[in-house]
C-alpha atoms as a PDB file:
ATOM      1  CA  UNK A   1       4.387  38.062 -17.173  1.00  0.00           C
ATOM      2  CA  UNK A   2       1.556  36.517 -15.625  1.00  0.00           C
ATOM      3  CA  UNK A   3      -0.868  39.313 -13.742  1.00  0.00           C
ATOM      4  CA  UNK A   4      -1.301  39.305  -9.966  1.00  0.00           C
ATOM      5  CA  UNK A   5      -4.214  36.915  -9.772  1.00  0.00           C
ATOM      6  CA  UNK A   6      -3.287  34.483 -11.925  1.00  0.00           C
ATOM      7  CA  UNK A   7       0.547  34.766 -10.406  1.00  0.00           C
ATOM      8  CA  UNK A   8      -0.842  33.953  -6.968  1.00  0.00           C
ATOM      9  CA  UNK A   9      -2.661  30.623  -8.625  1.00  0.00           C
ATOM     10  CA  UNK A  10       0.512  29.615  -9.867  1.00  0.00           C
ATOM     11  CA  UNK A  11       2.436  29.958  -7.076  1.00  0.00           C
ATOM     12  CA  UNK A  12      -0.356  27.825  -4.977  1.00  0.00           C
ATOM     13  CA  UNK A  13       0.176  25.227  -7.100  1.00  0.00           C
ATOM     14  CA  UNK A  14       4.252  25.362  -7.017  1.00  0.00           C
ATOM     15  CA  UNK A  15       3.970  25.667  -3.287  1.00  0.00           C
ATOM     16  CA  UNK A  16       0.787  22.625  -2.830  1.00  0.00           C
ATOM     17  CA  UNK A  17       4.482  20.025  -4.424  1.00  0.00           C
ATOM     18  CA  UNK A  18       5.606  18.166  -1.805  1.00  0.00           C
ATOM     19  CA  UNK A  19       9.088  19.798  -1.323  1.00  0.00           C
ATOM     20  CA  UNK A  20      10.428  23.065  -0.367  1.00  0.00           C
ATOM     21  CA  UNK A  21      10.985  26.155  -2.066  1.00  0.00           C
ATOM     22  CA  UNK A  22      13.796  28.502  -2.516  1.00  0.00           C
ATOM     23  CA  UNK A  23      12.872  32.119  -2.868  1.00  0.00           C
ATOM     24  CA  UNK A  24      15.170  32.508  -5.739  1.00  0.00           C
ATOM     25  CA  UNK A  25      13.696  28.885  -7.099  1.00  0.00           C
ATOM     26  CA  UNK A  26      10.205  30.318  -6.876  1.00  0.00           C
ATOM     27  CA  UNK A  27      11.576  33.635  -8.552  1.00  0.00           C
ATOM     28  CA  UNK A  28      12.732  31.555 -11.449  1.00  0.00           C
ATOM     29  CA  UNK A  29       9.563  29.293 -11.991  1.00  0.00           C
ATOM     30  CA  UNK A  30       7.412  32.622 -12.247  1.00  0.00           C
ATOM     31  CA  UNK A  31       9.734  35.042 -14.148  1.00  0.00           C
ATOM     32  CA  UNK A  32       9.529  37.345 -11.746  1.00  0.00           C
ATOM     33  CA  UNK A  33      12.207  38.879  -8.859  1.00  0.00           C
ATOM     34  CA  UNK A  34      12.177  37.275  -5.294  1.00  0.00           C
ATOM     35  CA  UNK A  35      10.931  41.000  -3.391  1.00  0.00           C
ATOM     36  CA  UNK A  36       7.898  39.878  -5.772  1.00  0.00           C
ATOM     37  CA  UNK A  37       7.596  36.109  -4.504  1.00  0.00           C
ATOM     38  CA  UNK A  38       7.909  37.750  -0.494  1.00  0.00           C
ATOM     39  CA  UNK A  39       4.975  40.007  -1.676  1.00  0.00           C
ATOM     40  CA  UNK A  40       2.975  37.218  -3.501  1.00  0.00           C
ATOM     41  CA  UNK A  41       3.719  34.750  -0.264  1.00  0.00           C
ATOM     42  CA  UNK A  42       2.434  37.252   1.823  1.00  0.00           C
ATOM     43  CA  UNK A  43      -0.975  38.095  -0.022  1.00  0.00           C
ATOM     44  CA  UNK A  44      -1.614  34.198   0.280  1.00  0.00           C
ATOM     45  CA  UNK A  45      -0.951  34.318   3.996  1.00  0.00           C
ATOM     46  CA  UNK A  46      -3.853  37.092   3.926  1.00  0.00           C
ATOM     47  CA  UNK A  47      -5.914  34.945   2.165  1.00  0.00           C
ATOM     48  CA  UNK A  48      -5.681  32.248   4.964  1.00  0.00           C
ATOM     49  CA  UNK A  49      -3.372  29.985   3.033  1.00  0.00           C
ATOM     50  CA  UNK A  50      -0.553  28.756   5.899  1.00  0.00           C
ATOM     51  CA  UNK A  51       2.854  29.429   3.969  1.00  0.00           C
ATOM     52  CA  UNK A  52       5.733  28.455   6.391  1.00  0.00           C
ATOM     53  CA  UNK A  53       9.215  29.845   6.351  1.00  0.00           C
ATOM     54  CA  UNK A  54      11.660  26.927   6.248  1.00  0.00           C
ATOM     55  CA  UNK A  55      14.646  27.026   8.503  1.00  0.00           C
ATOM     56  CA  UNK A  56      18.241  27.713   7.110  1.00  0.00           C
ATOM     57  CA  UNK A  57      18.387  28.673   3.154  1.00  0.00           C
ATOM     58  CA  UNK A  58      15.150  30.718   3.063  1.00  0.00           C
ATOM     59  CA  UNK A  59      12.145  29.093   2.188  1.00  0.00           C
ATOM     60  CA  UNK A  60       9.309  28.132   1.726  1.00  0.00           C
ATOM     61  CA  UNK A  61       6.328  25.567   2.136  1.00  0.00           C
ATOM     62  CA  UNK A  62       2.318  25.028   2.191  1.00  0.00           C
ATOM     63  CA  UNK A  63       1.702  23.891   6.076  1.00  0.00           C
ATOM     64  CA  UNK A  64      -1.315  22.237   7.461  1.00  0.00           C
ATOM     65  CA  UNK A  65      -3.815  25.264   8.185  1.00  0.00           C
ATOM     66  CA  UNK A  66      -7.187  25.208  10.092  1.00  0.00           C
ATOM     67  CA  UNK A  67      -9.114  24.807   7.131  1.00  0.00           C
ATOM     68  CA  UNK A  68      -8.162  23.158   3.875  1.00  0.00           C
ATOM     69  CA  UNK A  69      -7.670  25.202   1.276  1.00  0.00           C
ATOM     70  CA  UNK A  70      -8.948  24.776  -2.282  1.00  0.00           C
ATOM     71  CA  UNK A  71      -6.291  22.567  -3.998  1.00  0.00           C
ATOM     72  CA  UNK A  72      -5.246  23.088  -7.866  1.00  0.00           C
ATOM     73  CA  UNK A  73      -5.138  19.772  -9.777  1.00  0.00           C
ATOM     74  CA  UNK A  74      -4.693  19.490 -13.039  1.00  0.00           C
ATOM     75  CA  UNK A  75      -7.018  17.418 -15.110  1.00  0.00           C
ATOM     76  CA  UNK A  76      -5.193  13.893 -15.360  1.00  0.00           C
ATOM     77  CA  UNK A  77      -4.601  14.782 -11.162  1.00  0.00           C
ATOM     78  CA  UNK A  78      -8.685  15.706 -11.122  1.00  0.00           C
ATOM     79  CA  UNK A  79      -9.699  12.719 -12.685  1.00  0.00           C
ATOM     80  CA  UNK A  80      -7.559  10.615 -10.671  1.00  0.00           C
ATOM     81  CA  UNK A  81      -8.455  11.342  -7.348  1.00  0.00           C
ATOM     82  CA  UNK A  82     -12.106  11.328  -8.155  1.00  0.00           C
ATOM     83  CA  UNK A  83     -11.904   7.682  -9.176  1.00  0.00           C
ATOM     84  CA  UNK A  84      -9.451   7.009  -6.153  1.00  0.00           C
ATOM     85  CA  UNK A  85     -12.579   8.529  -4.122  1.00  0.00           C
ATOM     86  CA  UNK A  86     -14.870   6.292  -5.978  1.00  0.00           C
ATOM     87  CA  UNK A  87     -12.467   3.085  -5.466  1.00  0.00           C
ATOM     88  CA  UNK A  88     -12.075   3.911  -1.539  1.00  0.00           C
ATOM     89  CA  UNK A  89     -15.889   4.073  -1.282  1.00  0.00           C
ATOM     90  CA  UNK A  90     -16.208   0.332  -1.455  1.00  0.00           C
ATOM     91  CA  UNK A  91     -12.622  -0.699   0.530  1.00  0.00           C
ATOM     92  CA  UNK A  92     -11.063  -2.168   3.480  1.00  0.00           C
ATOM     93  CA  UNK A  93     -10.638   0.995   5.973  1.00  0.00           C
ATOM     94  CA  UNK A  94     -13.916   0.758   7.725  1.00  0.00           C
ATOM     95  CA  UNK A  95     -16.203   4.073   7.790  1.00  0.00           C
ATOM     96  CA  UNK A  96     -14.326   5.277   4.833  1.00  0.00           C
ATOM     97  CA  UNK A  97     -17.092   4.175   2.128  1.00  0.00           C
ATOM     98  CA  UNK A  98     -19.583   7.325   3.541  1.00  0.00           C
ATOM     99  CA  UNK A  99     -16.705   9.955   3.661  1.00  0.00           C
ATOM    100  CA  UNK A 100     -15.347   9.410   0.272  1.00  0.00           C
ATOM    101  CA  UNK A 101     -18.422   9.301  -1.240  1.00  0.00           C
ATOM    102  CA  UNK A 102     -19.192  12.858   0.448  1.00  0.00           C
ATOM    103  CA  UNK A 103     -16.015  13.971  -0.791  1.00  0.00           C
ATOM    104  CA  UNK A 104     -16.551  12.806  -4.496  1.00  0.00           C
ATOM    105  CA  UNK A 105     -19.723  14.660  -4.518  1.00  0.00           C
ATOM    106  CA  UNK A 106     -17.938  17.794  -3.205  1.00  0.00           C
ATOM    107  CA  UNK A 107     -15.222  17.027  -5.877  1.00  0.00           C
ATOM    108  CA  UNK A 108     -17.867  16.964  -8.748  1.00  0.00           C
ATOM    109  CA  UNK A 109     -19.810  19.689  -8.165  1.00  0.00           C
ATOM    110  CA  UNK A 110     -16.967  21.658  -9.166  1.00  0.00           C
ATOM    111  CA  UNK A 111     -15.160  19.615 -12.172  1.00  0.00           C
ATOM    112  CA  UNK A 112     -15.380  21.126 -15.114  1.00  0.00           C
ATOM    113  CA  UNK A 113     -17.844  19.388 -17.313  1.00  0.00           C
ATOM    114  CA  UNK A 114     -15.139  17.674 -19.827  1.00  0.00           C
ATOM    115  CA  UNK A 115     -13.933  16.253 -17.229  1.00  0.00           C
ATOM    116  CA  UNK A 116     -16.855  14.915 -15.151  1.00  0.00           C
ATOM    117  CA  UNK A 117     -17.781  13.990 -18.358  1.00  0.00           C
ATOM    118  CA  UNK A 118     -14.253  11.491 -18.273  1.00  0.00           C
ATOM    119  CA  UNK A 119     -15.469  10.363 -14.923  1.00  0.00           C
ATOM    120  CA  UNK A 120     -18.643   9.307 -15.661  1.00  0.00           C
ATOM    121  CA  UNK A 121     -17.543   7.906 -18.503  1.00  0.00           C
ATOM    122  CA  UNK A 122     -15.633   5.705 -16.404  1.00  0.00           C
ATOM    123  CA  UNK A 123     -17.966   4.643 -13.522  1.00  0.00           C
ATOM    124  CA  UNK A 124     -20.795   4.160 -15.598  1.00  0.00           C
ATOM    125  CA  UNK A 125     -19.052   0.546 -17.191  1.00  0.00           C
ATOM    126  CA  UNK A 126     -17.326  -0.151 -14.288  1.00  0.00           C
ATOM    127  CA  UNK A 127     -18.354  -2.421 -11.352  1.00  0.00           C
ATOM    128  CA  UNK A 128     -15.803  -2.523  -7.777  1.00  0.00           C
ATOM    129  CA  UNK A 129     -16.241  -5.868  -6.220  1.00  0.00           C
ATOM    130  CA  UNK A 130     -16.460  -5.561  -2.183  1.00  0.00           C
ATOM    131  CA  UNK A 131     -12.657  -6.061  -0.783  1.00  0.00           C
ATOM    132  CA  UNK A 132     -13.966  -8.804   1.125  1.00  0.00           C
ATOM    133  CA  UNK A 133     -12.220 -10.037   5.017  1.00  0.00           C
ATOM    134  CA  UNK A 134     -12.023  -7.861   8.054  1.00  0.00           C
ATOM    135  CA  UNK A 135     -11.901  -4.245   7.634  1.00  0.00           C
ATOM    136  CA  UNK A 136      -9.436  -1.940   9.509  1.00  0.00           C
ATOM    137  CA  UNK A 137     -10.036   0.734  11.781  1.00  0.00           C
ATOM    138  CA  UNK A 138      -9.441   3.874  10.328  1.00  0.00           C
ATOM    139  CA  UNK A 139      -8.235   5.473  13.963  1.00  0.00           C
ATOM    140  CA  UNK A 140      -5.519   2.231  14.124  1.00  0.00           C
ATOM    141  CA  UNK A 141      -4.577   2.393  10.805  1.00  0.00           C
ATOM    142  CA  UNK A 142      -3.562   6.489  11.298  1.00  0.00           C
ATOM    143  CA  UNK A 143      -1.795   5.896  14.665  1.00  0.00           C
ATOM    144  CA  UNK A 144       0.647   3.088  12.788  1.00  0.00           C
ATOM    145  CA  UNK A 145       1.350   5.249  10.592  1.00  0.00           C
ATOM    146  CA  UNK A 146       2.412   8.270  12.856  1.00  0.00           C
ATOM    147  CA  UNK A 147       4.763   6.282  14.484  1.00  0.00           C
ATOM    148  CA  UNK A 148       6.217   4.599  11.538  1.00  0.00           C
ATOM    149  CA  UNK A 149       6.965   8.683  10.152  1.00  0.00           C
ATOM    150  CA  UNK A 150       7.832   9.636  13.930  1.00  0.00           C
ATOM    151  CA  UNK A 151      10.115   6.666  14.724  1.00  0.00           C
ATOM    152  CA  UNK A 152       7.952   5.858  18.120  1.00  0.00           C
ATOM    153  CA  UNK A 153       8.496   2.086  19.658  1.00  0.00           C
ATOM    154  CA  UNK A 154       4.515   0.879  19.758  1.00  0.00           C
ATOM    155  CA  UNK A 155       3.283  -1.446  22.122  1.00  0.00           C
ATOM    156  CA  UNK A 156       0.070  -3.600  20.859  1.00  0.00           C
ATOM    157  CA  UNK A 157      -2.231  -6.829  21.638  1.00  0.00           C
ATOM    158  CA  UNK A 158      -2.447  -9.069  18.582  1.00  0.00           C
ATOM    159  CA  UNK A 159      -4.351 -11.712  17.659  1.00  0.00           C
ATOM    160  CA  UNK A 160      -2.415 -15.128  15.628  1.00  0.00           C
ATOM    161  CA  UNK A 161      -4.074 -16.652  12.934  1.00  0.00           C
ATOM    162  CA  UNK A 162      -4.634 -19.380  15.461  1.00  0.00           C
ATOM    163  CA  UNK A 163      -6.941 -16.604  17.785  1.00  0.00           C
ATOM    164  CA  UNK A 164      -3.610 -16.776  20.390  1.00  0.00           C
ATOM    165  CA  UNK A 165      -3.523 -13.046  21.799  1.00  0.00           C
ATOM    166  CA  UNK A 166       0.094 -11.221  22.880  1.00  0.00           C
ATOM    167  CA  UNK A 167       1.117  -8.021  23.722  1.00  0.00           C
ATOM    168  CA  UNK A 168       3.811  -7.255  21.049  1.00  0.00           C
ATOM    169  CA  UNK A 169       6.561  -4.337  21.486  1.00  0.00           C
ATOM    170  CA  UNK A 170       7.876  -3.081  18.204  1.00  0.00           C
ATOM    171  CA  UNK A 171       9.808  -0.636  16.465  1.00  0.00           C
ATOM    172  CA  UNK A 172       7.147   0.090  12.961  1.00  0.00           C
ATOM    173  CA  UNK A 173       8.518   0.920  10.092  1.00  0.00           C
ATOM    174  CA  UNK A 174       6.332   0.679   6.874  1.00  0.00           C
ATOM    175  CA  UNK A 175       2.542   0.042   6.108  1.00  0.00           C
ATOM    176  CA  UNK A 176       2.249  -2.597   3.216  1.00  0.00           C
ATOM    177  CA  UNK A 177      -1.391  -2.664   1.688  1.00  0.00           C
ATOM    178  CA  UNK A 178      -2.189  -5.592  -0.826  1.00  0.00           C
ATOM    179  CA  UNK A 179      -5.623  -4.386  -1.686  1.00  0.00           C
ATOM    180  CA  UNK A 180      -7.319  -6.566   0.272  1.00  0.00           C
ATOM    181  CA  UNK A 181      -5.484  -6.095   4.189  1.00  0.00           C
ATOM    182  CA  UNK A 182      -2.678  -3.878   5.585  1.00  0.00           C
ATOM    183  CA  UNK A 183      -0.145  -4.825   7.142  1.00  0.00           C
ATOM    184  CA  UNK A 184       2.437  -3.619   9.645  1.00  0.00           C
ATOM    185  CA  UNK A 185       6.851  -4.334   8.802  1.00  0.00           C
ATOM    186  CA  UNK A 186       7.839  -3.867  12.013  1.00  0.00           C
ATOM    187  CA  UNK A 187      11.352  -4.760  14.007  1.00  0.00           C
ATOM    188  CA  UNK A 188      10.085  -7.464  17.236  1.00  0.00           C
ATOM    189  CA  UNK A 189      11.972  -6.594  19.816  1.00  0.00           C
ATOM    190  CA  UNK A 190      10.958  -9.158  22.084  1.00  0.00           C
ATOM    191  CA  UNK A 191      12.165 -11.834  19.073  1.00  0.00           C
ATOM    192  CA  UNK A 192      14.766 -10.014  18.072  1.00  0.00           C
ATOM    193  CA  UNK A 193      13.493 -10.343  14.005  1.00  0.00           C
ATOM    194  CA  UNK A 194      11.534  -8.651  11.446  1.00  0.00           C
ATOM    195  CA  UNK A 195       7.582  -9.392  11.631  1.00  0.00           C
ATOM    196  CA  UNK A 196       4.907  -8.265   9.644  1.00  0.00           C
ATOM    197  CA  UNK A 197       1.359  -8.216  11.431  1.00  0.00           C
ATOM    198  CA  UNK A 198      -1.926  -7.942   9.805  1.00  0.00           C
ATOM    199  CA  UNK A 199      -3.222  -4.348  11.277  1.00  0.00           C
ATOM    200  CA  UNK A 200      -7.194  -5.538  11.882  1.00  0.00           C
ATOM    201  CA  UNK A 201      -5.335  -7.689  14.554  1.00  0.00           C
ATOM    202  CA  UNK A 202      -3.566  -5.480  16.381  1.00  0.00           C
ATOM    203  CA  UNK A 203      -5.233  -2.893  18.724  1.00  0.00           C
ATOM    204  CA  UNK A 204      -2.198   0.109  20.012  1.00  0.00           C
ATOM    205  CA  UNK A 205      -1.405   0.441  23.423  1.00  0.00           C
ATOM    206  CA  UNK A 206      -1.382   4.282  24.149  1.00  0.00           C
ATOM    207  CA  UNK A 207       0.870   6.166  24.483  1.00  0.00           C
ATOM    208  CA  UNK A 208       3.513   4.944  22.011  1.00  0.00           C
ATOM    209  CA  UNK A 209       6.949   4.253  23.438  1.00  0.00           C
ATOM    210  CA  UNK A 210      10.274   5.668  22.837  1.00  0.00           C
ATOM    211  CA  UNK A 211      11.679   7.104  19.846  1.00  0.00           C
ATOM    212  CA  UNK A 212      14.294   4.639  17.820  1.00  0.00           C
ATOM    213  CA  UNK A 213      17.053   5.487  15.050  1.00  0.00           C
ATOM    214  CA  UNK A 214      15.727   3.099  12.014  1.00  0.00           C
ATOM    215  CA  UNK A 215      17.177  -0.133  11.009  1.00  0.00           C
ATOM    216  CA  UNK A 216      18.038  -1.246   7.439  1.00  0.00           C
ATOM    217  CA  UNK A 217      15.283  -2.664   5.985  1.00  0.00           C
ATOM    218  CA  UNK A 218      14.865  -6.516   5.477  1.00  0.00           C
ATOM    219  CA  UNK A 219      14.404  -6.567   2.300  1.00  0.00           C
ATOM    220  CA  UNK A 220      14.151  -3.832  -0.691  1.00  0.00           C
ATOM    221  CA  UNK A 221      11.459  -5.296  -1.888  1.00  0.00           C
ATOM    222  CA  UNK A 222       9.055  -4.698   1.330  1.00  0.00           C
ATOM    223  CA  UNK A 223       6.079  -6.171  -0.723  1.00  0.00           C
ATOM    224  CA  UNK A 224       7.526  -9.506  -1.357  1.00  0.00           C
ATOM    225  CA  UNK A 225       9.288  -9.635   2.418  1.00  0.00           C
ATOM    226  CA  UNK A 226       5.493  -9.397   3.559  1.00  0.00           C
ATOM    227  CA  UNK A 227       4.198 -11.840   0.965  1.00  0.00           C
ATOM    228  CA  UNK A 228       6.642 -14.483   1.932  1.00  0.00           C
ATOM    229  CA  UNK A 229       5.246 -13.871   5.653  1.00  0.00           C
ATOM    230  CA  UNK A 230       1.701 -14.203   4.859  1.00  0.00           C
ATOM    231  CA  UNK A 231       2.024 -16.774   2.306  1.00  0.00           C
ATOM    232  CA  UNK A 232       5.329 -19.594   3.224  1.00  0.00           C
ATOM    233  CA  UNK A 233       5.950 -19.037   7.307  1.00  0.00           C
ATOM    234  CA  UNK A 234       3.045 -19.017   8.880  1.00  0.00           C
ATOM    235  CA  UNK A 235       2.310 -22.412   8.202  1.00  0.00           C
ATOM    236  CA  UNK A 236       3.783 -25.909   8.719  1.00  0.00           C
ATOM    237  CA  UNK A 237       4.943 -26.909   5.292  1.00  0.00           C
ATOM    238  CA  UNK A 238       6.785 -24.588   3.312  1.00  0.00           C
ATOM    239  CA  UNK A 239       7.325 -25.674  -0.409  1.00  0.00           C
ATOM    240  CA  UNK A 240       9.099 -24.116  -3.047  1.00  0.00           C
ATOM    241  CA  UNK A 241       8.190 -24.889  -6.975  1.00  0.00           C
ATOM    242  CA  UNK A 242       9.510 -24.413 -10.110  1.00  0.00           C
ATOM    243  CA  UNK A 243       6.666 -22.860 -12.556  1.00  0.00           C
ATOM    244  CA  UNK A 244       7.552 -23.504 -16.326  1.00  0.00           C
ATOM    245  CA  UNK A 245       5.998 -20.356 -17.143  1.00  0.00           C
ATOM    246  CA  UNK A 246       7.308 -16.944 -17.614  1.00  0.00           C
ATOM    247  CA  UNK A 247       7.028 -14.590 -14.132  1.00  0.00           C
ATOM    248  CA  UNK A 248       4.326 -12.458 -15.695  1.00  0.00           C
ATOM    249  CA  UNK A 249       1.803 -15.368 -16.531  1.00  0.00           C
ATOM    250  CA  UNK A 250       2.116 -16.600 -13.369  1.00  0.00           C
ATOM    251  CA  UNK A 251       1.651 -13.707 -11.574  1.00  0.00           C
ATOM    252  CA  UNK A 252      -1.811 -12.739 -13.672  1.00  0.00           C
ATOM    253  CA  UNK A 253      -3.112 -16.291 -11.644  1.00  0.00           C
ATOM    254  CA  UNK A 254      -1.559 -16.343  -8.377  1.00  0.00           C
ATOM    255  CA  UNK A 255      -1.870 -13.471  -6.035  1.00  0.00           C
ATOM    256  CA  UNK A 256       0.664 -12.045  -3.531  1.00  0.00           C
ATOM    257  CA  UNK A 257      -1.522 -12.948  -1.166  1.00  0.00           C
ATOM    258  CA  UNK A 258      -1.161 -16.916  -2.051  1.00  0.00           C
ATOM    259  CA  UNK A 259       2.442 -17.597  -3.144  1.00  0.00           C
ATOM    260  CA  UNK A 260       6.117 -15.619  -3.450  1.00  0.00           C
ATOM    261  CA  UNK A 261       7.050 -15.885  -7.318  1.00  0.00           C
ATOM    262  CA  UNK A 262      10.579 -15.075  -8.300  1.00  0.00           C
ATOM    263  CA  UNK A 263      12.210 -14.423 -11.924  1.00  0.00           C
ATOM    264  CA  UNK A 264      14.444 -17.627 -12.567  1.00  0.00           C
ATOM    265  CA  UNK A 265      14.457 -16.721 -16.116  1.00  0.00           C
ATOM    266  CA  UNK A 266      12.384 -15.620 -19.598  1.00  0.00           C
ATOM    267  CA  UNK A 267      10.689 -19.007 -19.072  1.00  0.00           C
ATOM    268  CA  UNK A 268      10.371 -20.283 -15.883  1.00  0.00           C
ATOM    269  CA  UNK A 269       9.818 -18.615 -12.262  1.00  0.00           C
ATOM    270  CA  UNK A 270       9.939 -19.884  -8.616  1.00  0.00           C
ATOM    271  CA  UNK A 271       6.797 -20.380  -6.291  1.00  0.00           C
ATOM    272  CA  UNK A 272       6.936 -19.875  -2.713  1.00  0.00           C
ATOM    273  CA  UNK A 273       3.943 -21.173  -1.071  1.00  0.00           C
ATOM    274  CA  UNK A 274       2.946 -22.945   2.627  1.00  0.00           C
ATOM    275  CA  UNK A 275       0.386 -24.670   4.120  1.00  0.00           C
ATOM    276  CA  UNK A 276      -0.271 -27.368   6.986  1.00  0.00           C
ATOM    277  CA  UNK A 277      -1.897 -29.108   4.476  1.00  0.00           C
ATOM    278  CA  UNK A 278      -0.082 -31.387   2.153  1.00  0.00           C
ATOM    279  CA  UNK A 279      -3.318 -32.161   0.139  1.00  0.00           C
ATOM    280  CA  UNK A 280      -3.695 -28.258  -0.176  1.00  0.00           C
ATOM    281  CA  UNK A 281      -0.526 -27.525  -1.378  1.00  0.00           C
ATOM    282  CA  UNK A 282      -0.353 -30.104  -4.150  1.00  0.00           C
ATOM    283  CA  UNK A 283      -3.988 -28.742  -5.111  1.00  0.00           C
ATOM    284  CA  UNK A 284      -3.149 -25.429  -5.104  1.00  0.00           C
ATOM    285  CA  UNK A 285      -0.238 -25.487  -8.021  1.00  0.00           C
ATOM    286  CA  UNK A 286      -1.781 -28.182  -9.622  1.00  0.00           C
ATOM    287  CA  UNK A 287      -4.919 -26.494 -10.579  1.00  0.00           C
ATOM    288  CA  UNK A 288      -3.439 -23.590 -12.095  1.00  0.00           C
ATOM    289  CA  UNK A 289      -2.432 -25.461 -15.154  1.00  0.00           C
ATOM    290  CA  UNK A 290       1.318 -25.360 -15.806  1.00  0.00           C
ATOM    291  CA  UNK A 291       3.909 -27.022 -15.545  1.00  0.00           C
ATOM    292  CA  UNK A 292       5.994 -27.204 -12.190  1.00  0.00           C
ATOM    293  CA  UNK A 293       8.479 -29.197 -10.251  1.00  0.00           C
ATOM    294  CA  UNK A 294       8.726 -30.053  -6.899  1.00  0.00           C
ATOM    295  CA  UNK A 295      11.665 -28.981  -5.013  1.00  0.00           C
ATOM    296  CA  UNK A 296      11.047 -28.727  -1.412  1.00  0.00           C
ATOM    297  CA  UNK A 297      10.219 -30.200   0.956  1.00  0.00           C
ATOM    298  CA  UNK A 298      10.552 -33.653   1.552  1.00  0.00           C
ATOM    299  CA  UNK A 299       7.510 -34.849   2.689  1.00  0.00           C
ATOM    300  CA  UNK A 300       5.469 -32.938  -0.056  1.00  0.00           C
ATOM    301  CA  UNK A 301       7.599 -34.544  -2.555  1.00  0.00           C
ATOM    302  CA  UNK A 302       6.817 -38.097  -0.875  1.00  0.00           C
ATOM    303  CA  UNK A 303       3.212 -37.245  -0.900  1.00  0.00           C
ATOM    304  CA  UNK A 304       3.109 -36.179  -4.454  1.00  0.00           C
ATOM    305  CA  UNK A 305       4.550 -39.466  -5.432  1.00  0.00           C
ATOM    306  CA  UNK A 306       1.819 -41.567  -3.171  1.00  0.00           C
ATOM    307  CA  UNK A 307      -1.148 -39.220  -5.005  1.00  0.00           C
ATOM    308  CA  UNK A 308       0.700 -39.735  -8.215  1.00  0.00           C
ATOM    309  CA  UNK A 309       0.203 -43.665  -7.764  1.00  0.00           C
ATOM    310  CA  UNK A 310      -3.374 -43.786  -6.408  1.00  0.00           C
ATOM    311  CA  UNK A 311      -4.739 -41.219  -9.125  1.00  0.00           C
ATOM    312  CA  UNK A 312      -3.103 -43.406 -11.508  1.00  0.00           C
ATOM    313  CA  UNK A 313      -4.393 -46.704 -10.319  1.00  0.00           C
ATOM    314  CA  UNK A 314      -7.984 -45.490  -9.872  1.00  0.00           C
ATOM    315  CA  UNK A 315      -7.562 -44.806 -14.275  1.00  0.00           C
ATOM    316  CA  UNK A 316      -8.989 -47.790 -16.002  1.00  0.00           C
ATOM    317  CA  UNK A 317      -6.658 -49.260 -18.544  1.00  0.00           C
ATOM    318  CA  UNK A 318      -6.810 -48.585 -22.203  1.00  0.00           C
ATOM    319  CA  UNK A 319      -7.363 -51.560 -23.976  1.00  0.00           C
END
């Protein structure tokens, strides 16, 4: 049986899960009786760590205290959220670069020296290009995503790709992040239709409206629902190509950001891509170096056919 100190550690770290805990649950996990977990729960609480009683079936849970109390990681969970830090430091939530960096020092200081030896390791061969594009503010981005886990209507101005300004009224449900911009799945009310709006354009109207029982998702795949958004209906032409390469090879070339690919099967995939360019769009597939057919629409198909003949007639002839 583990003795008292090193009991209380490891019901910290039980207790720091995301879930709740049954006395008898906590009993088991330790090997010891539950008066001993009440006893245990209540030295922490003397400590200063917040331990909540969950309603119903007794419980219990780590709350959010006044001060945040040391956290137990393991060393794969160490190592990981010192190079999350180090990733964040150079990202797209604006003022977050300073804080992170602040917090990896903090987190260093008091690794263990095999593993700041892994993380090192690491950052010393490896360089994080700059995100790039408009960064988000890190006060927005936290108020989306209260009323996405609240259920609260939110009222916003946003700016269209076009600079056009609105005042939009929706009910948020999910933040999407592609690595380079977030964005916001949300249900328009005023259009009656699922929209998904880049969050460095919107700016929240406070306070937040209503509270709303969720609606079934658009899709299960919230990731591709926002890439077809971003990448096929925003834009005048909307054209849909067969790749003749297998889903994975195209996706290592084209990002989410630039065209929907589906599975069609173990050698071929589907391209969803817009643009209110013509030229553009044939460019864009073109270049990547496979090869593709044309399906939709009609007027890229036409165009293909008129570049087809020019390109060729501007070849000299083999003699």
């Amino acid at each position: 049986m583990l003795r008292t100190s090193g009991r209380l550690l490891r019901l910290l770290g039980l207790l720091q899960s995301p879930r709740d805990w049954s006395g008898a649950e906590l009993a088991e996990r330790m090997e010891v009786d539950v008066r001993t977990v009440r006893r245990d729960v209540e030295k922490l609480r003397e400590l200063g760590y917040p331990v909540e009683a969950t309603v119903g079936v007794a419980g219990y849970r780590l709350g959010a205290g006044a001060n945040v109390p040391p956290l137990l990681l393991d060393d794969d969970e160490a190592v990981a959220v010192a190079v999350g830090l180090r990733t964040a430091s150079v990202g797209s939530v604006a003022g977050m670069e300073e804080s992170s960096l602040r917090a990896l020092s903090k987190l260093e200081q008091v690794l263990p020296s095999r593993l700041r030896h892994r993380v090192e390791t690491l950052q010393s061969v490896t360089v994080t290009m700059p995100a790039g594009g408009q960064q988000v503010d890190p006060s927005v981005l936290t108020t989306v995503a209260n009323v996405c886990r609240v259920h609260e209507q939110l009222r916003f101005d946003y700016a269209s790709h076009s600079g056009t300004s609105s005042v939009r009224r929706v009910e948020p449900h999910r933040l999407v992040h592609t690595g380079r911009r977030w964005y916001l799945v949300a249900y328009d009310l005023d259009r009656d239709d699922w929209r998904s709006f880049r969050v460095d354009r919107l700016h929240p109207r406070i306070p937040t409206g209503p509270r709303f029982t969720p609606r079934p998702l658009p899709a299960d795949d919230l990731a591709t629902f926002v890439s077809r958004g971003i990448t096929t209906q925003a834009y005048r032409y909307r054209a849909r190509f067969t790749l003749h390469v297998p889903i994975e090879v195209a996706a290592d070339r084209i990002p989410p950001t630039v065209g929907a690919l589906e599975e069609r099967d173990e050698r071929s995939c589907t391209m969803r891509a817009g643009s209110n360019s013509l030229d553009e769009l044939l460019l864009y597939v073109a270049l990547y170096g496979f090869d593709f057919e044309i399906h939709e629409p009609p007027e890229l198909i036409e165009h293909a056919r008129t570049v087809t003949e020019r390109l060729a007639e501007a070849v000299p002839v083999r003699k």
